[in-house]
Protein backbone atom coordinates (compact mmCIF):
# COMPACT_ATOMS: atom_id res chain seq x y z
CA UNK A 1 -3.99 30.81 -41.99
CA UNK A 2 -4.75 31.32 -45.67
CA UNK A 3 -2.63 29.73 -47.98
CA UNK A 4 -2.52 29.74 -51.99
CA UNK A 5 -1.13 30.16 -55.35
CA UNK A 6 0.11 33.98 -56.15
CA UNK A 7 1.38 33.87 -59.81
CA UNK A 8 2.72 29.89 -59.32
CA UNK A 9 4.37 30.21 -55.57
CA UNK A 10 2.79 29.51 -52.73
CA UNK A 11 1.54 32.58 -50.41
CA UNK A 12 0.51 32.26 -46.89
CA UNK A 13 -1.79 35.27 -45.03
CA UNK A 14 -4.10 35.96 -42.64
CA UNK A 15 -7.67 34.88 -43.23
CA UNK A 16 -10.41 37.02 -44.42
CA UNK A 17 -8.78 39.60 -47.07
CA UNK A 18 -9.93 40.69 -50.51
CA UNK A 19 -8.10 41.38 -53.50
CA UNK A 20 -7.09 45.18 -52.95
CA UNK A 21 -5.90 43.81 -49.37
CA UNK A 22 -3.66 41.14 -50.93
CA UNK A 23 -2.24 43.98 -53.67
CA UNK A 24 -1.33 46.16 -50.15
CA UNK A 25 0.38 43.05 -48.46
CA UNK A 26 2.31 42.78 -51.73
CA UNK A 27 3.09 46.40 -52.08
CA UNK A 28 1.65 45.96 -55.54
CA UNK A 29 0.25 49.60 -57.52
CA UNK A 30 -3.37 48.53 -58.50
CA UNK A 31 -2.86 50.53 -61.59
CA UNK A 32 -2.09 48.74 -64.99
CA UNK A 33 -2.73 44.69 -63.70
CA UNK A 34 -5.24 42.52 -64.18
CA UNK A 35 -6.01 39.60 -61.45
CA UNK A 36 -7.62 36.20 -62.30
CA UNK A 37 -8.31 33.72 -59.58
CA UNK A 38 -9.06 30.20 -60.94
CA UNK A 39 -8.31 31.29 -64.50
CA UNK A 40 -11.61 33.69 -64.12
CA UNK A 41 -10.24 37.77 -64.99
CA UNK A 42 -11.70 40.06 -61.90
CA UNK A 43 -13.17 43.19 -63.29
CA UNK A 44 -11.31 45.66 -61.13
CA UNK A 45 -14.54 47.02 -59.70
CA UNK A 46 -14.73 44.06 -58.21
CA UNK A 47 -11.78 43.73 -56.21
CA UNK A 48 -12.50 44.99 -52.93
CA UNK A 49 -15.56 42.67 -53.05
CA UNK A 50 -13.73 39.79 -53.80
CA UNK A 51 -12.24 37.46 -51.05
CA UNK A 52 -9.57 35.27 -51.22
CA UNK A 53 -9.78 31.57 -50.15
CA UNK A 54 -7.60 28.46 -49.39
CA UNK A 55 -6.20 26.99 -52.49
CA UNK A 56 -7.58 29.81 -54.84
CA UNK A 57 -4.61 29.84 -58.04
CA UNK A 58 -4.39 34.21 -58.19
CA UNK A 59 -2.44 35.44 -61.21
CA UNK A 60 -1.38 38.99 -61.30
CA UNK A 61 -0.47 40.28 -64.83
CA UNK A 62 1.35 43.71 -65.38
CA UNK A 63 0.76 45.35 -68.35
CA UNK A 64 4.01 46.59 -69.98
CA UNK A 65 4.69 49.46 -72.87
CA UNK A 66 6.30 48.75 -75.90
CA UNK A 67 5.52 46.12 -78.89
């Protein structure tokens, strides 16, 4: 089991999934976030390249219209 922090709560999965994986488990639209794990921003490209381990701190920022 994989556990860690998803935007301050704590989110157990299955081992062995990557960043696009963890957006599908979420039923999260990849388009218009940004993801950092341990306060380091993901360049999208990266995402499906990018596995998650135990105790990795993921924040998932929306970006919203308006100002």
């Amino acid at each position: 089991m994989l556990n860690f922090i998803l935007n301050g709560l704590p989110f157990s999965t299955d081992e062995g999934i990557n960043i696009l994986e963890l957006l599908k488990i979420k039923n999260i639209n990849p388009q218009g976030i940004a993801i950092a794990i341990n306060q380091e921003v993901i360049p999208k490209i990266d995402w499906e390249n990018i596995m998650i381990h135990n105790n990795d701190n993921i924040i998932i920022i929306t970006a919203t219209a308006g100002g």
